[in-house]
N, C-alpha and C. Protein backbone atom coordinates (compact mmCIF):
# COMPACT_ATOMS: atom_id res chain seq x y z
N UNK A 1 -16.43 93.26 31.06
CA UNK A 1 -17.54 92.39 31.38
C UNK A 1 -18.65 92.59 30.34
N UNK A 2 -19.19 91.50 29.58
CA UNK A 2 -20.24 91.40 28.72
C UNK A 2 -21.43 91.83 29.40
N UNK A 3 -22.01 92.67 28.70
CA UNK A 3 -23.53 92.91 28.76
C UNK A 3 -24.64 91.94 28.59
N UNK A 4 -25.23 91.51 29.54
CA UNK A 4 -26.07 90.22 29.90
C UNK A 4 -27.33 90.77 28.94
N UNK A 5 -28.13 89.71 28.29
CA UNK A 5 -29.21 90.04 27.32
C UNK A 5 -30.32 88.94 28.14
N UNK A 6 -31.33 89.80 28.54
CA UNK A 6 -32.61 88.78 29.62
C UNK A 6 -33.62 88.58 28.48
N UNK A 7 -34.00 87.93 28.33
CA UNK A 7 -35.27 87.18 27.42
C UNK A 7 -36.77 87.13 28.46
N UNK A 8 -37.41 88.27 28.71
CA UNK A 8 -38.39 87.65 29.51
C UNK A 8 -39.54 87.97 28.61
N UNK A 9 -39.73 87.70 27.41
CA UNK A 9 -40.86 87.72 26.51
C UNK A 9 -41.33 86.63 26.39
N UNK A 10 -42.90 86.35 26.89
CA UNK A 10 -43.60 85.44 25.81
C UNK A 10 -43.64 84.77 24.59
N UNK A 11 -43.35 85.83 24.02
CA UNK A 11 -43.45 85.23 22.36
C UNK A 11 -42.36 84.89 21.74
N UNK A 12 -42.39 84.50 20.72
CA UNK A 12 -41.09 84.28 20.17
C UNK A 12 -40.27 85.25 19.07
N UNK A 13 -39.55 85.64 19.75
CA UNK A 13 -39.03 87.15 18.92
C UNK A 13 -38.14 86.53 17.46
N UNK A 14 -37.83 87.56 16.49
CA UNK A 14 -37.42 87.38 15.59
C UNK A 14 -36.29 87.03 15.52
N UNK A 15 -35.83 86.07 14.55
CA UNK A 15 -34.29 85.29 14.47
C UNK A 15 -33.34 86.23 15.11
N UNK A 16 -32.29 85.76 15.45
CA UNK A 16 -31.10 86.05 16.03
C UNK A 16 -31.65 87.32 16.63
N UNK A 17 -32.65 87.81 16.97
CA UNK A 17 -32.47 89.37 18.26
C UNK A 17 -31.87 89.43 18.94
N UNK A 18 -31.19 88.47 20.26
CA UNK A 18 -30.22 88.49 20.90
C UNK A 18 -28.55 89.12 20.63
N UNK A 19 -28.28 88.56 19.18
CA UNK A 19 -26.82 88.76 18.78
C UNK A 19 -27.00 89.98 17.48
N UNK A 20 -28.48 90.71 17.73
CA UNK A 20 -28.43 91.83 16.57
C UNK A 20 -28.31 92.92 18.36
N UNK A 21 -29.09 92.50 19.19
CA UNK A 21 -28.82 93.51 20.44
C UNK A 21 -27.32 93.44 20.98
N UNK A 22 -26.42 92.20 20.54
CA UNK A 22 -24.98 92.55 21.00
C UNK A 22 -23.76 93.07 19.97
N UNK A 23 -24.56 93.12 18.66
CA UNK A 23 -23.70 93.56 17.31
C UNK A 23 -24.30 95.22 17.63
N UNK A 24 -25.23 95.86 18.20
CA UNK A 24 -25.44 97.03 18.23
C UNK A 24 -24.38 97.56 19.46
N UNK A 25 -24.33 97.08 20.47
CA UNK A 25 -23.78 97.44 21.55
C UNK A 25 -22.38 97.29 21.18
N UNK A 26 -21.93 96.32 20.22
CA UNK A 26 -20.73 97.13 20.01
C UNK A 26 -20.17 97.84 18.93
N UNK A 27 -21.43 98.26 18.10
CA UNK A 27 -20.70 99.20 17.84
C UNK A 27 -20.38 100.61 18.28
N UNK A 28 -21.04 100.64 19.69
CA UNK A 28 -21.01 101.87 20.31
C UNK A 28 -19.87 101.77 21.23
N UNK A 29 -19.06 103.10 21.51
CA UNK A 29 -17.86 102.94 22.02
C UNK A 29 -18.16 102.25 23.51
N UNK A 30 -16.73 102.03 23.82
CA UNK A 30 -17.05 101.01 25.09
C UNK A 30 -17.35 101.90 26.34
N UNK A 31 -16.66 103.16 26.48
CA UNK A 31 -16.97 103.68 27.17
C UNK A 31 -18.35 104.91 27.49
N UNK A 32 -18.88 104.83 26.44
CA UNK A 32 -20.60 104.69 26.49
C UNK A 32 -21.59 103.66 27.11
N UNK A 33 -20.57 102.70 27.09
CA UNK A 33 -21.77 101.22 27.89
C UNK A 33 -21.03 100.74 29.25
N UNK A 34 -19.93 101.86 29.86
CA UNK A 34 -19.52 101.28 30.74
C UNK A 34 -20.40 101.27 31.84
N UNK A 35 -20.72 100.50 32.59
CA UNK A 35 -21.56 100.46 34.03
C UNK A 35 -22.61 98.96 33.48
N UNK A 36 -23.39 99.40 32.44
CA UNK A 36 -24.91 98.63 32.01
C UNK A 36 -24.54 97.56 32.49
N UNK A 37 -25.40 96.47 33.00
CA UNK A 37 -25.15 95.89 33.48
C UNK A 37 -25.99 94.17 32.70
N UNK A 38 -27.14 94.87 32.19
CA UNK A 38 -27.87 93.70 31.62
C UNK A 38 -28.81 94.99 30.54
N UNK A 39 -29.63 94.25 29.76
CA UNK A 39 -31.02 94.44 28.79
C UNK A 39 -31.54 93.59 29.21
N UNK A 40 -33.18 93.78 29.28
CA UNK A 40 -34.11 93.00 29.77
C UNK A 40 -35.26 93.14 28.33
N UNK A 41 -35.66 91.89 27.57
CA UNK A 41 -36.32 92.33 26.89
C UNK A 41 -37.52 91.97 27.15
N UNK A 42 -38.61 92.37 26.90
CA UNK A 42 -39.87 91.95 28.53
C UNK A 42 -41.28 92.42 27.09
N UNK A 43 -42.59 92.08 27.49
CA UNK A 43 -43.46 92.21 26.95
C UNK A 43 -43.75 93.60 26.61
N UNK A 44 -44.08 93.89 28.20
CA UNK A 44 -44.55 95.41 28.16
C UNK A 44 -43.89 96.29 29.78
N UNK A 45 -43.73 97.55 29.31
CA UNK A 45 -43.03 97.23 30.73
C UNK A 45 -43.57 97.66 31.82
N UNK A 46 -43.57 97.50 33.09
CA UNK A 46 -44.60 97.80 34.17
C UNK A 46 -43.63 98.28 35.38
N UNK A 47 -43.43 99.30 35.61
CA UNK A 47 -42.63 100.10 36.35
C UNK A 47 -44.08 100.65 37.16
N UNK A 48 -43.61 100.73 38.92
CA UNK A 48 -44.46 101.77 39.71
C UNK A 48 -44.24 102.83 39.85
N UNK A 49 -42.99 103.68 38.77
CA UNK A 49 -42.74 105.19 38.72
C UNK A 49 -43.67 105.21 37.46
N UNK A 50 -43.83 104.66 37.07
CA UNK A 50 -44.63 105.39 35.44
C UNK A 50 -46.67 105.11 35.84
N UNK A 51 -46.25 105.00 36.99
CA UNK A 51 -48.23 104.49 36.96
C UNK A 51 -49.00 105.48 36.01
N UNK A 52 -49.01 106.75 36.07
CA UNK A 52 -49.92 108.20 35.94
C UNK A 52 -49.03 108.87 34.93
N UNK A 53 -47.99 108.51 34.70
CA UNK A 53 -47.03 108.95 33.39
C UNK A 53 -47.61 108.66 31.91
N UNK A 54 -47.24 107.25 31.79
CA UNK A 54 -47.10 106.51 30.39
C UNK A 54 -48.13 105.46 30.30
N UNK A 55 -48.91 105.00 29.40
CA UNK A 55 -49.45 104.21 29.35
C UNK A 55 -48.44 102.57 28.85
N UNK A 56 -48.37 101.07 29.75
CA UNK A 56 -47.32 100.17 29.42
C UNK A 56 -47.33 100.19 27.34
N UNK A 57 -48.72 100.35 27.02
CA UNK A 57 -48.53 99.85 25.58
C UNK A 57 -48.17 100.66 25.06
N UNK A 58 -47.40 101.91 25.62
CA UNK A 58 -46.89 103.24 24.52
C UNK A 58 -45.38 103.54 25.03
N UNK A 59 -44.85 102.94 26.06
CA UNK A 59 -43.25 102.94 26.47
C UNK A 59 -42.33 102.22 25.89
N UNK A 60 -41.61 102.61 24.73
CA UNK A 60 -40.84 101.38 24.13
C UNK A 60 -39.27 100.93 24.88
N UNK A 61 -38.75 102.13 25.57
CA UNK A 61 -37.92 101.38 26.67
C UNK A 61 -37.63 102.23 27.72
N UNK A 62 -36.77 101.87 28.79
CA UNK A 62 -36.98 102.91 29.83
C UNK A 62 -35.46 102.24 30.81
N UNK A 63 -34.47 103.51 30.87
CA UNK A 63 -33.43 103.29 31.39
C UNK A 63 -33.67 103.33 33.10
N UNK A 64 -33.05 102.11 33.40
CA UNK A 64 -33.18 102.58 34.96
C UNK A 64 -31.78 102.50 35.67
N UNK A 65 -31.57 103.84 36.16
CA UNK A 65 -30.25 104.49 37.07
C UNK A 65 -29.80 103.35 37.74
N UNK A 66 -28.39 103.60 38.24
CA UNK A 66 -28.01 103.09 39.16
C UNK A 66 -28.62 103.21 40.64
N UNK A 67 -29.04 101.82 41.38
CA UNK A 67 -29.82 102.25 42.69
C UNK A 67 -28.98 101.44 43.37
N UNK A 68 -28.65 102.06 44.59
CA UNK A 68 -27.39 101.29 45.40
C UNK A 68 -26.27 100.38 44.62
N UNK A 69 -26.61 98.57 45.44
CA UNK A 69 -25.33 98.35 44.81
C UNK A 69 -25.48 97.89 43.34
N UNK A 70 -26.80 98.03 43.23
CA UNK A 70 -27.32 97.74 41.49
C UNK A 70 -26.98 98.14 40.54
N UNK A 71 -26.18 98.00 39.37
CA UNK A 71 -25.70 98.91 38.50
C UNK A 71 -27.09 99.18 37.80
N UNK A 72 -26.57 100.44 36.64
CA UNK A 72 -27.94 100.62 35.45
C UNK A 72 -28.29 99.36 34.64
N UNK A 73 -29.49 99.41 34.48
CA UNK A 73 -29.59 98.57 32.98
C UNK A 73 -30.66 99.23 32.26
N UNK A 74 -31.22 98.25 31.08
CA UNK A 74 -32.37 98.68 30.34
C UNK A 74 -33.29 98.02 29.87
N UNK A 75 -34.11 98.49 29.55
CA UNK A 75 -35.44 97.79 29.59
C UNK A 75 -36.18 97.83 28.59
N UNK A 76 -36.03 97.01 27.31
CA UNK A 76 -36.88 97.06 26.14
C UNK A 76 -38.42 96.47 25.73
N UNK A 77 -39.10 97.36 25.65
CA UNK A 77 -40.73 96.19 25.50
C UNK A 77 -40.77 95.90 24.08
N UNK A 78 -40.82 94.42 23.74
CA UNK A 78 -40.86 94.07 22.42
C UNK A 78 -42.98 94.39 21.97
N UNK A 79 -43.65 94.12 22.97
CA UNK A 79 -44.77 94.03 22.69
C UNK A 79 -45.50 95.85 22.15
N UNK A 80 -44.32 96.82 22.43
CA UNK A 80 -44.67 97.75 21.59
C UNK A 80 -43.78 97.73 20.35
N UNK A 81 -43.01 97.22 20.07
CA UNK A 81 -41.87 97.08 18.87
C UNK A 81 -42.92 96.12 18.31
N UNK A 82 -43.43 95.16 18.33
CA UNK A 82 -44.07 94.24 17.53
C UNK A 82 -45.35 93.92 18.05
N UNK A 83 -46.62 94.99 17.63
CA UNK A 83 -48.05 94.72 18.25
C UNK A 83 -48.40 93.32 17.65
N UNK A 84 -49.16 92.48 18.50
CA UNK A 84 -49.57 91.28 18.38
C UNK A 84 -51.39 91.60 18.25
N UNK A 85 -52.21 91.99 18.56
CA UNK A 85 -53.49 92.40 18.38
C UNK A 85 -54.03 93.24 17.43
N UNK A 86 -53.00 93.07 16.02
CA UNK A 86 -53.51 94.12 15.43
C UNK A 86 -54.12 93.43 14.11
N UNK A 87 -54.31 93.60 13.17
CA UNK A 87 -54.73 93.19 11.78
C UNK A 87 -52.98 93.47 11.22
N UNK A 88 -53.06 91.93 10.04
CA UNK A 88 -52.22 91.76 9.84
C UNK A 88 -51.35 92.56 9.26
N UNK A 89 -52.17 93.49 8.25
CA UNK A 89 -51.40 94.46 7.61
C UNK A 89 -50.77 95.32 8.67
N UNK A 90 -50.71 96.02 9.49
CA UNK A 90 -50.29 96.61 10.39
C UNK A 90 -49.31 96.48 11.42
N UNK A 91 -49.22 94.63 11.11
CA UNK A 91 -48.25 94.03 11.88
C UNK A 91 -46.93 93.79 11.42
N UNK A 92 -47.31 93.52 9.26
CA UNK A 92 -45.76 93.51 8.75
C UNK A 92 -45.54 94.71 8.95
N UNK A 93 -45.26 95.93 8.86
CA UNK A 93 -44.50 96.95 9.12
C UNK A 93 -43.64 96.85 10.06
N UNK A 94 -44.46 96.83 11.26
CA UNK A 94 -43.37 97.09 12.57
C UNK A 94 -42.31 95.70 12.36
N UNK A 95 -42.93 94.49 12.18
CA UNK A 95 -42.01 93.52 12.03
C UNK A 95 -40.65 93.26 11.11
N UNK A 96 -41.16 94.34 9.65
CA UNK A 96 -39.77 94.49 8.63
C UNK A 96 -38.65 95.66 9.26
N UNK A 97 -39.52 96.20 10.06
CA UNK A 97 -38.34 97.53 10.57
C UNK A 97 -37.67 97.61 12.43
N UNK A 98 -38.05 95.65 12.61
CA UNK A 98 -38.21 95.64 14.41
C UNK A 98 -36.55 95.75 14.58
N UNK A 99 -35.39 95.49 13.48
CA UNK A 99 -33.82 95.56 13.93
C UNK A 99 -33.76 97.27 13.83
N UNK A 100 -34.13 98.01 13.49
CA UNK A 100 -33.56 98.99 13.40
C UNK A 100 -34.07 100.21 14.52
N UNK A 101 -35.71 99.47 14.43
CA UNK A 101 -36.40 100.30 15.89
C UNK A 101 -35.92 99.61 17.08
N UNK A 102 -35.25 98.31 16.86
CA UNK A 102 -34.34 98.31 18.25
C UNK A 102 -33.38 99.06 18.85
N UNK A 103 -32.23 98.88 17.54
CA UNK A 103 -31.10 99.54 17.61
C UNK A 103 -31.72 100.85 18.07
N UNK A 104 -32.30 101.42 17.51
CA UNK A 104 -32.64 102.98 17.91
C UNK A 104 -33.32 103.01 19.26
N UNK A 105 -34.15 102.20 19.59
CA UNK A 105 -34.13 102.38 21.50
C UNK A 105 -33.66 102.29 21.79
N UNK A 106 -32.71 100.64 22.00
CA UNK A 106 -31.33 100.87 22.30
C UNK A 106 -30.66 102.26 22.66
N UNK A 107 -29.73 102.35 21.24
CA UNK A 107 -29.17 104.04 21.17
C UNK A 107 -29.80 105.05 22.11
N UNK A 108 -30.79 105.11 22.22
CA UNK A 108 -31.31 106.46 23.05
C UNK A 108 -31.30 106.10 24.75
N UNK A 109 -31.18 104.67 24.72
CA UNK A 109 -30.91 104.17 26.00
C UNK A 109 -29.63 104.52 26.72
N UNK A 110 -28.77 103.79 25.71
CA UNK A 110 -27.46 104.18 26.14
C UNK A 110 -27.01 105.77 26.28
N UNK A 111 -27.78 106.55 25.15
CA UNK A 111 -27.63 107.70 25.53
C UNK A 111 -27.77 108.44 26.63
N UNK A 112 -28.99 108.01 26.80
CA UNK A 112 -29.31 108.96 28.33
C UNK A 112 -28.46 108.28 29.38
N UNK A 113 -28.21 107.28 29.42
CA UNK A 113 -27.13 106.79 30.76
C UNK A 113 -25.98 107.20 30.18
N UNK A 114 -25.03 107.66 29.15
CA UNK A 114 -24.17 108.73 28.80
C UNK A 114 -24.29 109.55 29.35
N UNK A 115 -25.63 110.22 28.59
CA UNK A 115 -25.50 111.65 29.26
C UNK A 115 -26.05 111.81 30.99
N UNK A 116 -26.07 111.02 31.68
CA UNK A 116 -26.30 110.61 32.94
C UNK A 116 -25.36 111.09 33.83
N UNK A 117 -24.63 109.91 33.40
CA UNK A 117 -23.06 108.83 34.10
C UNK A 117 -22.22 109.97 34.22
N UNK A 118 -21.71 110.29 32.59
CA UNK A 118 -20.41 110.63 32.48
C UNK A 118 -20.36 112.19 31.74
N UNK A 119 -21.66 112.39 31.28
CA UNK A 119 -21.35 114.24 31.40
C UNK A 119 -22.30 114.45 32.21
N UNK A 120 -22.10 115.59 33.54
CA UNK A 120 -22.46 115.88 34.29
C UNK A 120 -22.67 117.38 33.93
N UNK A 121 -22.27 117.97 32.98
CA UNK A 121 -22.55 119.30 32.49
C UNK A 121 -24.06 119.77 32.12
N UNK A 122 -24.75 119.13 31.95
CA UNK A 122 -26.17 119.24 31.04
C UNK A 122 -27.15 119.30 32.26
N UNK A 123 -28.13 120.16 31.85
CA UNK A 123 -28.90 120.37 32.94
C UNK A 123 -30.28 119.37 32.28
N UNK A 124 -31.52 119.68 33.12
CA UNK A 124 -32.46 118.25 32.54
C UNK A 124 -33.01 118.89 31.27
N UNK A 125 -33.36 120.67 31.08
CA UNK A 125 -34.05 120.97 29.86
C UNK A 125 -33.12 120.34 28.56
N UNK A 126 -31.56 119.96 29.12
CA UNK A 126 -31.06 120.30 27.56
C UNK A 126 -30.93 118.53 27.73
N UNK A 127 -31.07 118.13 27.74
CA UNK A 127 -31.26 116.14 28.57
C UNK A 127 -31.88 115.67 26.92
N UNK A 128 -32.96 115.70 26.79
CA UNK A 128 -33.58 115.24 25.68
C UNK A 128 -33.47 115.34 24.22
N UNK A 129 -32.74 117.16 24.34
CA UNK A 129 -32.06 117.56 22.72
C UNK A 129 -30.79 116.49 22.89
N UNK A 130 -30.04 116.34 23.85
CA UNK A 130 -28.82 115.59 23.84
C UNK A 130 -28.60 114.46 22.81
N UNK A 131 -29.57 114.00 23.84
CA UNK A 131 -29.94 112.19 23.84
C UNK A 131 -30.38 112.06 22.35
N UNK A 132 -31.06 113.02 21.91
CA UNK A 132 -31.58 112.45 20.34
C UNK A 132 -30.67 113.09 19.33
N UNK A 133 -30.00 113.58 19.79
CA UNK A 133 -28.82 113.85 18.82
C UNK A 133 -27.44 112.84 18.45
N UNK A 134 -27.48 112.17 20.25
CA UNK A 134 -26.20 111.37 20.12
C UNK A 134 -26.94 109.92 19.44
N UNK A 135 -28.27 110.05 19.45
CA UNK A 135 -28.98 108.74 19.04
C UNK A 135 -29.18 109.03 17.25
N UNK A 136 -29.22 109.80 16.38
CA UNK A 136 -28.91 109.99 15.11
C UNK A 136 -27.65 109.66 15.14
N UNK A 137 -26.32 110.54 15.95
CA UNK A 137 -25.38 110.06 15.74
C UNK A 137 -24.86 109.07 15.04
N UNK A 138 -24.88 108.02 16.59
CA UNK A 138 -24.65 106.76 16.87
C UNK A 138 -25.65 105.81 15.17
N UNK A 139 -26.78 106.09 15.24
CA UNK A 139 -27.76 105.53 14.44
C UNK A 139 -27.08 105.53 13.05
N UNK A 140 -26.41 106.77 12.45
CA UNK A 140 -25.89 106.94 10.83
C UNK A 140 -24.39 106.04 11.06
N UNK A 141 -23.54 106.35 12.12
CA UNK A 141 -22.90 105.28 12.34
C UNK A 141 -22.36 103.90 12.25
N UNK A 142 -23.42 103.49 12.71
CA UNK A 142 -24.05 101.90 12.58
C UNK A 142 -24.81 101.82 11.62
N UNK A 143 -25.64 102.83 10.66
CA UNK A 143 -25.75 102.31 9.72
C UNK A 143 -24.98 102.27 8.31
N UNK A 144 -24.28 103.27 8.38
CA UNK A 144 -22.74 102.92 7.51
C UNK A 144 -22.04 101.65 7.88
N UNK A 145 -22.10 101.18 9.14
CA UNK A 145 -21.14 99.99 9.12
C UNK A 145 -22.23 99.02 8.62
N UNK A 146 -23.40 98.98 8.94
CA UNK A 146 -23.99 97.76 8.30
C UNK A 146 -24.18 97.61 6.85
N UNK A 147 -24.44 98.27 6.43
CA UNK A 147 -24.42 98.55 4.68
C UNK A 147 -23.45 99.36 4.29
N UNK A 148 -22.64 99.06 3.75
CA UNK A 148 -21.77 99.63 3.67
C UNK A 148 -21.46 100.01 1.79
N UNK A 149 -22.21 99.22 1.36
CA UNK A 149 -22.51 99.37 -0.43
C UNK A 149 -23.08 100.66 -0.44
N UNK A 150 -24.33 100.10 0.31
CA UNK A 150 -25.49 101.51 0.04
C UNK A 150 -24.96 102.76 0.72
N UNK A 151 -24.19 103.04 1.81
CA UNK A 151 -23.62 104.03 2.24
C UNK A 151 -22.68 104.56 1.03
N UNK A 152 -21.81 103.76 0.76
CA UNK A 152 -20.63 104.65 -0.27
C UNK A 152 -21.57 105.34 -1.67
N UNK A 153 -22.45 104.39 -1.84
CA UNK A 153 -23.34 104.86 -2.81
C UNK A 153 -23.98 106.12 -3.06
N UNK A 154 -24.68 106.24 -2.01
CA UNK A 154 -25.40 107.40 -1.31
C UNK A 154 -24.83 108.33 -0.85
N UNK A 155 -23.62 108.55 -0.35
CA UNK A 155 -22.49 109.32 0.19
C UNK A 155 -22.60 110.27 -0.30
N UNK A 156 -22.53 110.59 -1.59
CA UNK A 156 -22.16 111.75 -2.26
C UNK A 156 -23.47 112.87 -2.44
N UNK A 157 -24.31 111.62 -2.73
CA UNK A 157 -25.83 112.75 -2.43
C UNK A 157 -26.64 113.10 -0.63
N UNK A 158 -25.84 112.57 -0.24
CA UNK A 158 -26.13 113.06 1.20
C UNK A 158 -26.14 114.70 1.51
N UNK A 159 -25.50 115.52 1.43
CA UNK A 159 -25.38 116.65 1.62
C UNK A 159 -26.82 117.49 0.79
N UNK A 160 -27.12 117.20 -0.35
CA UNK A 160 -28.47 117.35 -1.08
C UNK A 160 -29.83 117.07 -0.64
N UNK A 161 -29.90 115.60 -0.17
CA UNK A 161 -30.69 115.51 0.58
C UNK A 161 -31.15 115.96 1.93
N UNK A 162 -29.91 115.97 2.49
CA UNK A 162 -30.06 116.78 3.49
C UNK A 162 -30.55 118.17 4.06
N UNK A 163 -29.88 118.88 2.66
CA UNK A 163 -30.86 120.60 2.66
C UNK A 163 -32.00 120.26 1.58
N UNK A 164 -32.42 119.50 1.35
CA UNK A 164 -33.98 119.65 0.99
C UNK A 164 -34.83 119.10 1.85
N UNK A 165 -34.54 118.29 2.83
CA UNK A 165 -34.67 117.87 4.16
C UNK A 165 -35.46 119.32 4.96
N UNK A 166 -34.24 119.94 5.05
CA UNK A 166 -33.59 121.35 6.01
C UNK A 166 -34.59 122.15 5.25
N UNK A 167 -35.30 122.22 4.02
CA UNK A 167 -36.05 123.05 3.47
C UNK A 167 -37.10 122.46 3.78
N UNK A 168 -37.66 121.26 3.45
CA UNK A 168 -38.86 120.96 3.88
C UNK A 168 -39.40 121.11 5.36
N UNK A 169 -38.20 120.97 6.37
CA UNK A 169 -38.65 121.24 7.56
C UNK A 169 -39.16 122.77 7.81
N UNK A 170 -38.43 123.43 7.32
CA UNK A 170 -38.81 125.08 7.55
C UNK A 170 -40.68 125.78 6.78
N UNK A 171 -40.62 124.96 6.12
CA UNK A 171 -41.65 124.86 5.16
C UNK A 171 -42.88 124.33 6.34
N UNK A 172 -42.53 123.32 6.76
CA UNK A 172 -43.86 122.71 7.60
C UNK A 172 -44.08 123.30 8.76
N UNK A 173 -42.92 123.86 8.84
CA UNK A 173 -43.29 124.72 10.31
C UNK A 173 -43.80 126.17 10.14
N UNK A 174 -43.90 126.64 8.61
CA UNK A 174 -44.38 127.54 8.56
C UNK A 174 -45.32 127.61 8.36
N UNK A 175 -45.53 126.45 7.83
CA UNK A 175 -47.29 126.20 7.35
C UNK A 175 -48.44 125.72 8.90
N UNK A 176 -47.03 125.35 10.00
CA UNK A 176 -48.01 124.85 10.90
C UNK A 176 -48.25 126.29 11.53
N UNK A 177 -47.27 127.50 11.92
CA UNK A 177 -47.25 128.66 12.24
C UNK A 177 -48.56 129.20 11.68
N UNK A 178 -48.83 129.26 10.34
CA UNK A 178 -49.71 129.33 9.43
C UNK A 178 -51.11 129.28 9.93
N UNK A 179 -50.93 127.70 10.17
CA UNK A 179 -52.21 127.98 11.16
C UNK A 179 -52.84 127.84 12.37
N UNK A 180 -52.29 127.33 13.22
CA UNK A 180 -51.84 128.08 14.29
C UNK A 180 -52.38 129.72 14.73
N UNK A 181 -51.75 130.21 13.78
CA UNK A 181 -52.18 131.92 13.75
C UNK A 181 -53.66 132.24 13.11
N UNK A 182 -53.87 131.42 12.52
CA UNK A 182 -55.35 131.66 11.35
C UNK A 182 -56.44 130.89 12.59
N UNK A 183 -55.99 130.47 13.58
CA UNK A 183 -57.49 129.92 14.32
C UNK A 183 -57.33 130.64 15.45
């Protein structure tokens, strides 16, 4: 059964979003999206569990469980993917990078109803390292299949970049340790 895509946005979202949200979903295995039932892509989102949590203009999506005979679905706010009140410069950004900050809510969506559903091993502290791991995953994934020039290209210097990556991180955390300790 196809995964239903809801349009309840105002505005008018960017070309084809619909069939870039069903070219993402498959490239994730099928049995990662088994249950979902729909995507809802909505302004902002307004849930009465998040009253005192989240503020709507800072939630970019939010999985909601299976409740009775309701299956899961998910819930994307385009109006934090693409601020409309801002000065213009501020607005091309989010707008040149709105397919890929989809895909990546997305991904972390499906993740956590993964790690939900179907591993039952994980307790809630280790819930969040999960989810953003299987969401890089999934993310380098799909982006090898979409470019697939620039992947073979890059391939070989991947491992390089990667530990200077792995060095710079150790570096900033020492410098934040740094000070941290000095105040």
């Amino acid at each position: 059964m196809p995964i239903k895509t809801e349009n309840e946005c105002e505005r008018k979202l960017p070309k084809d979003t619909t069939s870039h949200v069903e070219e993402a979903f498959d490239s994730l295995p099928r049995e990662h999206t088994r249950g979902i039932e729909r995507i809802r892509l909505v302004e902002f989102i307004s849930d009465p569990r998040l009253k005192n949590t989240f503020q709507a203009s800072e939630l970019p999506g939010l999985y909601h469980p299976r409740q009775g005979p309701k299956g899961p679905w998910l819930e994307v706010a385009v109006g934090v993917l693409l601020p409309e009140k801002k000065p213009f410069h501020k607005r091309i950004v989010p707008r040149m990078s709105f397919k890929g900050n989809l895909t990546a809510i997305l991904f972390s969506l499906v993740g956590q109803h993964y790690h939900l559903t179907l591993r039952h091993s994980l307790k809630k502290t280790q819930l969040e390292p999960a989810v953003r791991a299987y969401t890089e995953k999934q993310l380098k994934v799909w982006n090898e299949k979409k470019h697939t020039f620039r992947a073979r290209l890059f391939k070989p210097l991947q491992p390089t970049l990667e530990r200077w990556a792995k060095g710079l991180q150790k570096r900033a955390a020492a410098e934040k340790k740094k000070t941290v300790a000095s105040k």
